[in-house]
Each structure stands twice: as C-alpha cells, then as structure tokens.
N, C-alpha and C. Protein backbone atom coordinates (compact mmCIF):
# COMPACT_ATOMS: atom_id res chain seq x y z
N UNK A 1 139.95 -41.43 78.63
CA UNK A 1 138.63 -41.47 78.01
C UNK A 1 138.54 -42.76 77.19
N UNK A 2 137.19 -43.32 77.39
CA UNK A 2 137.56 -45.05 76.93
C UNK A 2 137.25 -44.67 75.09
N UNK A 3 137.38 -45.69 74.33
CA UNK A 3 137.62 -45.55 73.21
C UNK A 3 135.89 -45.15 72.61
N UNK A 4 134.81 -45.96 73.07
CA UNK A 4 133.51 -45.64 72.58
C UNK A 4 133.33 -44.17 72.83
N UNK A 5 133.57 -43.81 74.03
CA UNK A 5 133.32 -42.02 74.71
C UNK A 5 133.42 -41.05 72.87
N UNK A 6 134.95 -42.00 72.53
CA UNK A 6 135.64 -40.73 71.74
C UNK A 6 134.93 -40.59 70.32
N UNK A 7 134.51 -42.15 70.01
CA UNK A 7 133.96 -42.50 68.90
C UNK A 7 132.24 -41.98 69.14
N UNK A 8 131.60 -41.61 69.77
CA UNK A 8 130.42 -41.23 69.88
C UNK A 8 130.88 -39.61 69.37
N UNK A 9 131.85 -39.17 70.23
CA UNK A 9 132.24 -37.51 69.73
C UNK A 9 132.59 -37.10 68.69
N UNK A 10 133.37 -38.21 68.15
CA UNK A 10 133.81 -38.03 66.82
C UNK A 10 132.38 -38.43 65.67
N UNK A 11 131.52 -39.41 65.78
CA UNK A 11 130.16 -38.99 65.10
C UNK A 11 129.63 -37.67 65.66
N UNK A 12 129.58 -37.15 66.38
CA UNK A 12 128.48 -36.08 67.05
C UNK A 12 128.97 -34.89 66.07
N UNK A 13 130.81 -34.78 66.27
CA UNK A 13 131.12 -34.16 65.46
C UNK A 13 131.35 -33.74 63.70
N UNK A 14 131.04 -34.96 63.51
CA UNK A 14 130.65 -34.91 61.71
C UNK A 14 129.33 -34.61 61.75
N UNK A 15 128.25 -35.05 62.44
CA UNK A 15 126.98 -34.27 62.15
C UNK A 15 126.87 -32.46 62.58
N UNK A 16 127.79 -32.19 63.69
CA UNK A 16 128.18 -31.11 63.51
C UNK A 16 128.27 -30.14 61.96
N UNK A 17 129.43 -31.13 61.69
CA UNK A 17 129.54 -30.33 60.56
C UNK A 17 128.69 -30.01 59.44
N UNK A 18 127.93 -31.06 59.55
CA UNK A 18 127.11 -31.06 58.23
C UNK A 18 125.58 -30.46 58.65
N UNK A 19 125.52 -30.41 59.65
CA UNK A 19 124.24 -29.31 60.23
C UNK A 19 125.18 -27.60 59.85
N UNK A 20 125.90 -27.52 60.22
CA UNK A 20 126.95 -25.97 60.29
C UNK A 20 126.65 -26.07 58.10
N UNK A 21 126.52 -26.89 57.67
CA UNK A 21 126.81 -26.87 56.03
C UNK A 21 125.89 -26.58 55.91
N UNK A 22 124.51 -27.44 56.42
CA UNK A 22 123.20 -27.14 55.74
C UNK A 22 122.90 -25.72 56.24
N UNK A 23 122.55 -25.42 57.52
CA UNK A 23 122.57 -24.13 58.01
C UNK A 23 122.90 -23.09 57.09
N UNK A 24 123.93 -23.12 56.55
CA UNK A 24 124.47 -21.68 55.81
C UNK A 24 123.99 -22.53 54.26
N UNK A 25 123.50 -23.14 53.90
CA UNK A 25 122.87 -23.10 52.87
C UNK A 25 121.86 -22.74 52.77
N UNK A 26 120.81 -23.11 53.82
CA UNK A 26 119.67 -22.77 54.36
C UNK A 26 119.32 -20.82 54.29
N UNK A 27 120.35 -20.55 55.13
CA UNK A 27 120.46 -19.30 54.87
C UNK A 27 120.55 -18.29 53.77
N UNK A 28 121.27 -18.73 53.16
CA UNK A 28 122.23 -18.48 51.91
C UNK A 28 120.41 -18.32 51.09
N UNK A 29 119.81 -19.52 50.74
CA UNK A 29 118.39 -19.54 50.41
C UNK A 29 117.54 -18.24 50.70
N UNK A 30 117.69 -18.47 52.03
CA UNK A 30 116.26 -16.87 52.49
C UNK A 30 116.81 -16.05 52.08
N UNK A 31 118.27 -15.68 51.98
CA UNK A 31 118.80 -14.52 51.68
C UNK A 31 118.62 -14.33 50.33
N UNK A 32 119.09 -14.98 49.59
CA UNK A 32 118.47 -14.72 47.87
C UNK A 32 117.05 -14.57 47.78
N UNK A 33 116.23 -15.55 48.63
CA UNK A 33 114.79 -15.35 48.72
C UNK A 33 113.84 -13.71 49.15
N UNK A 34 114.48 -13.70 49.85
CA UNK A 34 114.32 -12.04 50.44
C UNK A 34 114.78 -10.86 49.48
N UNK A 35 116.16 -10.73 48.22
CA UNK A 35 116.45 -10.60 47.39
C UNK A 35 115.23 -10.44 46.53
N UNK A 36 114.83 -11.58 46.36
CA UNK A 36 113.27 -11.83 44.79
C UNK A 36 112.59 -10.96 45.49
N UNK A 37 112.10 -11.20 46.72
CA UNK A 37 110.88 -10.51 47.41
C UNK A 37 110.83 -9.15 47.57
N UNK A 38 112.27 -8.45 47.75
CA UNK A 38 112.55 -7.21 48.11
C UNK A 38 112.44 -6.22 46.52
N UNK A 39 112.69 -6.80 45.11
CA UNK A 39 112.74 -6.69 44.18
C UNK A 39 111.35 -6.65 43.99
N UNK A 40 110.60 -7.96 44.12
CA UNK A 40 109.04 -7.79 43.50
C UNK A 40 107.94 -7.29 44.10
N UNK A 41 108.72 -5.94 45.39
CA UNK A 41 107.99 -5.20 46.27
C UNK A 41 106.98 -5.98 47.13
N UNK A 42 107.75 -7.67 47.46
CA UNK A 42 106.69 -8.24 48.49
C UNK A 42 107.02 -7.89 49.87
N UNK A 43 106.27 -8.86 50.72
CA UNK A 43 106.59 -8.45 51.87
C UNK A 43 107.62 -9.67 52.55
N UNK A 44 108.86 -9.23 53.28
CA UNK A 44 110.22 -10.35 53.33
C UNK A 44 109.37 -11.16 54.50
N UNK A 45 108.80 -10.82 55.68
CA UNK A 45 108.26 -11.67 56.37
C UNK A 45 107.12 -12.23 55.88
N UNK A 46 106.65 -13.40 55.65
CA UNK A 46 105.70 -14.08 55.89
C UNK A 46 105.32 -14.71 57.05
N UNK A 47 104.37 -14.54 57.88
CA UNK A 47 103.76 -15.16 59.08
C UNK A 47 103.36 -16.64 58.57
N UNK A 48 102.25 -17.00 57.58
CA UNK A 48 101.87 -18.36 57.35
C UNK A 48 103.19 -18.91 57.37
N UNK A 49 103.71 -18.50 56.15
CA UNK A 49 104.79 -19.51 55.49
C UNK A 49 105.22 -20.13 56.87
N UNK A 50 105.82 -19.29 58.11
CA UNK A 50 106.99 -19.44 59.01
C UNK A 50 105.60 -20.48 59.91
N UNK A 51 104.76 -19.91 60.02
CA UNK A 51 103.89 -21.32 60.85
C UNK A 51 103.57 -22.73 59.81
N UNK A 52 103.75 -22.47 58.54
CA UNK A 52 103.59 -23.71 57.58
C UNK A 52 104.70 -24.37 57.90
N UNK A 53 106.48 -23.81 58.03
CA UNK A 53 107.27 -24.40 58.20
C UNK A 53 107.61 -25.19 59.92
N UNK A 54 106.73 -24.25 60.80
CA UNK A 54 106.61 -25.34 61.97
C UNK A 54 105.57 -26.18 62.24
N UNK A 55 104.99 -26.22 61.49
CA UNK A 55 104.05 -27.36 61.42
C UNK A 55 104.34 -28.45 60.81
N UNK A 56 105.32 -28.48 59.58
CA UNK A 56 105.44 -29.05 58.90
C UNK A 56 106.47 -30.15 59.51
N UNK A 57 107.78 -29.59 60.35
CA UNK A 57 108.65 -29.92 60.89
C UNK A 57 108.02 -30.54 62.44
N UNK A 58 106.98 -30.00 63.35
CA UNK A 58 107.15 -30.52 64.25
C UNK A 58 105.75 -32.05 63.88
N UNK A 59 105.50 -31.87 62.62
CA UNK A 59 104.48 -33.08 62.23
C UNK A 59 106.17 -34.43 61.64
N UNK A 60 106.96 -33.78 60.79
CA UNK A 60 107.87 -34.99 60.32
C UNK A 60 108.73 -34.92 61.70
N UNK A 61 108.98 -34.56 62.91
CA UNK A 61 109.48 -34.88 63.95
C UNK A 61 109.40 -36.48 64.37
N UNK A 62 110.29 -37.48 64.89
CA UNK A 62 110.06 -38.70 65.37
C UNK A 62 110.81 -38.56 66.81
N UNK A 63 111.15 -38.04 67.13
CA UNK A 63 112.10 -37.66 68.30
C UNK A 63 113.28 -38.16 68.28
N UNK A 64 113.99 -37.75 69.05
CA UNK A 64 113.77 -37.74 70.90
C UNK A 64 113.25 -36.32 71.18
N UNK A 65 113.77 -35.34 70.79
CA UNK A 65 113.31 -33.76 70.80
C UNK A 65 111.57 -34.13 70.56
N UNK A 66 111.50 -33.20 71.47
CA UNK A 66 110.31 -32.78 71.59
C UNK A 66 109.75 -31.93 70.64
N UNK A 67 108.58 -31.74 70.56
CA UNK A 67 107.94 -30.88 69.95
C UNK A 67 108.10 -29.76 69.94
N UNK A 68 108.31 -28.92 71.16
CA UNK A 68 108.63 -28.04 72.01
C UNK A 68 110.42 -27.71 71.69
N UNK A 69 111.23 -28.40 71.65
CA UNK A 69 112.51 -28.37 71.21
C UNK A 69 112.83 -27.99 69.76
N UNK A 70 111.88 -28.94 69.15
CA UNK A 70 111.77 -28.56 67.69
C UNK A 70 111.50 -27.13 67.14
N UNK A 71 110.33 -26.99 68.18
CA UNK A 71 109.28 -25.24 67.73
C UNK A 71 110.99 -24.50 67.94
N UNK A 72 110.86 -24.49 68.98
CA UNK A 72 112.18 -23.31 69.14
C UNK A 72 113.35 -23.45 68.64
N UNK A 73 114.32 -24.77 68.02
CA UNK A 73 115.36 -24.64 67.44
C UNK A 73 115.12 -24.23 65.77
N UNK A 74 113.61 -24.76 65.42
CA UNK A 74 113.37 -23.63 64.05
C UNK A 74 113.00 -22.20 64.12
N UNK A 75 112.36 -21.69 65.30
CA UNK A 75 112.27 -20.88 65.27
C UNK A 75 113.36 -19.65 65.45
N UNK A 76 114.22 -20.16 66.08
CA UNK A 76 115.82 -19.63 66.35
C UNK A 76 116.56 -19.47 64.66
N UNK A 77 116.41 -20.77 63.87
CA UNK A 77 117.17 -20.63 62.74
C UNK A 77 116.41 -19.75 61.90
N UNK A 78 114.96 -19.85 61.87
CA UNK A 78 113.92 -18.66 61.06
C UNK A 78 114.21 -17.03 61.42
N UNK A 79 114.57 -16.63 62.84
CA UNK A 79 114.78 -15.49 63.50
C UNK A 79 116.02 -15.09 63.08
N UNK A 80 117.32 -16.42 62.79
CA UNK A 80 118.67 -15.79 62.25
C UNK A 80 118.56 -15.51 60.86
N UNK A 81 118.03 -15.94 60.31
CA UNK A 81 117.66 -16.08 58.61
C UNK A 81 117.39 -14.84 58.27
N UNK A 82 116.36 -14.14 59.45
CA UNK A 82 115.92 -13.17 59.00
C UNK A 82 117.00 -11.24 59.33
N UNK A 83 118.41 -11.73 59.76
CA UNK A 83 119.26 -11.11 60.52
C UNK A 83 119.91 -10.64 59.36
C-alpha cells in the first residue's frame, strides 16, 4: 500500500474519532435535554425543532454530500438520540 493510500486513512481515521466524540456528546445533550423536558411535563419529541435542525444543516451544507445525504445522516443521529 503506497505511503499517500495510508496517510489519507490515517486522516480519515482521526476524523473518525472526533465525529465518534462529538456524537456521544451530542447525545449525552438530548439525553439530559429529554431529562428537563420529562421533568417539566413537556413533550420529548419535538417535530419543528427536528425539521428546524434539518433545515438548518442541509442550508450550512457546502458539500460533497448531498442534500439528500445530509437529510438522512441527521436524521439517523436524531432517531438514535431519541433511543
């Protein structure tokens, strides 16, 4: 494997990691968030909010992902959040 191959993997893999960091912080968030909400007898789903947050994301999008890539890899992390 030539030396660039390895050095592209080895970046791919530190952003790895630090997506895997934010992720469970991210989480870590709704979960306390859901916490307040469950306490101040709200309701844990919000519909706007979760379309405010894909709007918001597939508007600061620059690509290469698509729009379409975007909708669904937040919507995947919004669906685990809520697990």
């Amino acid at each position: 494997m030539s030396t660039q191959i390895s050095d592209w993997r080895a970046a791919i893999d530190v952003l790895d990691g630090q997506l895997l960091t934010l992720l469970n912080i991210r989480a870590k968030l709704a979960w306390e968030l859901a916490k307040v909400k469950r306490e101040a007898g709200i309701a844990i789903v919000d519909q706007d909010r979760e379309m405010q947050v894909l709007d918001r994301v597939r508007r600061s999008n620059d690509g290469p992902l698509t729009e379409d890539a975007i909708t669904r890899i937040f919507e995947s992390i919004i669906q685990e959040a809520r697990r």
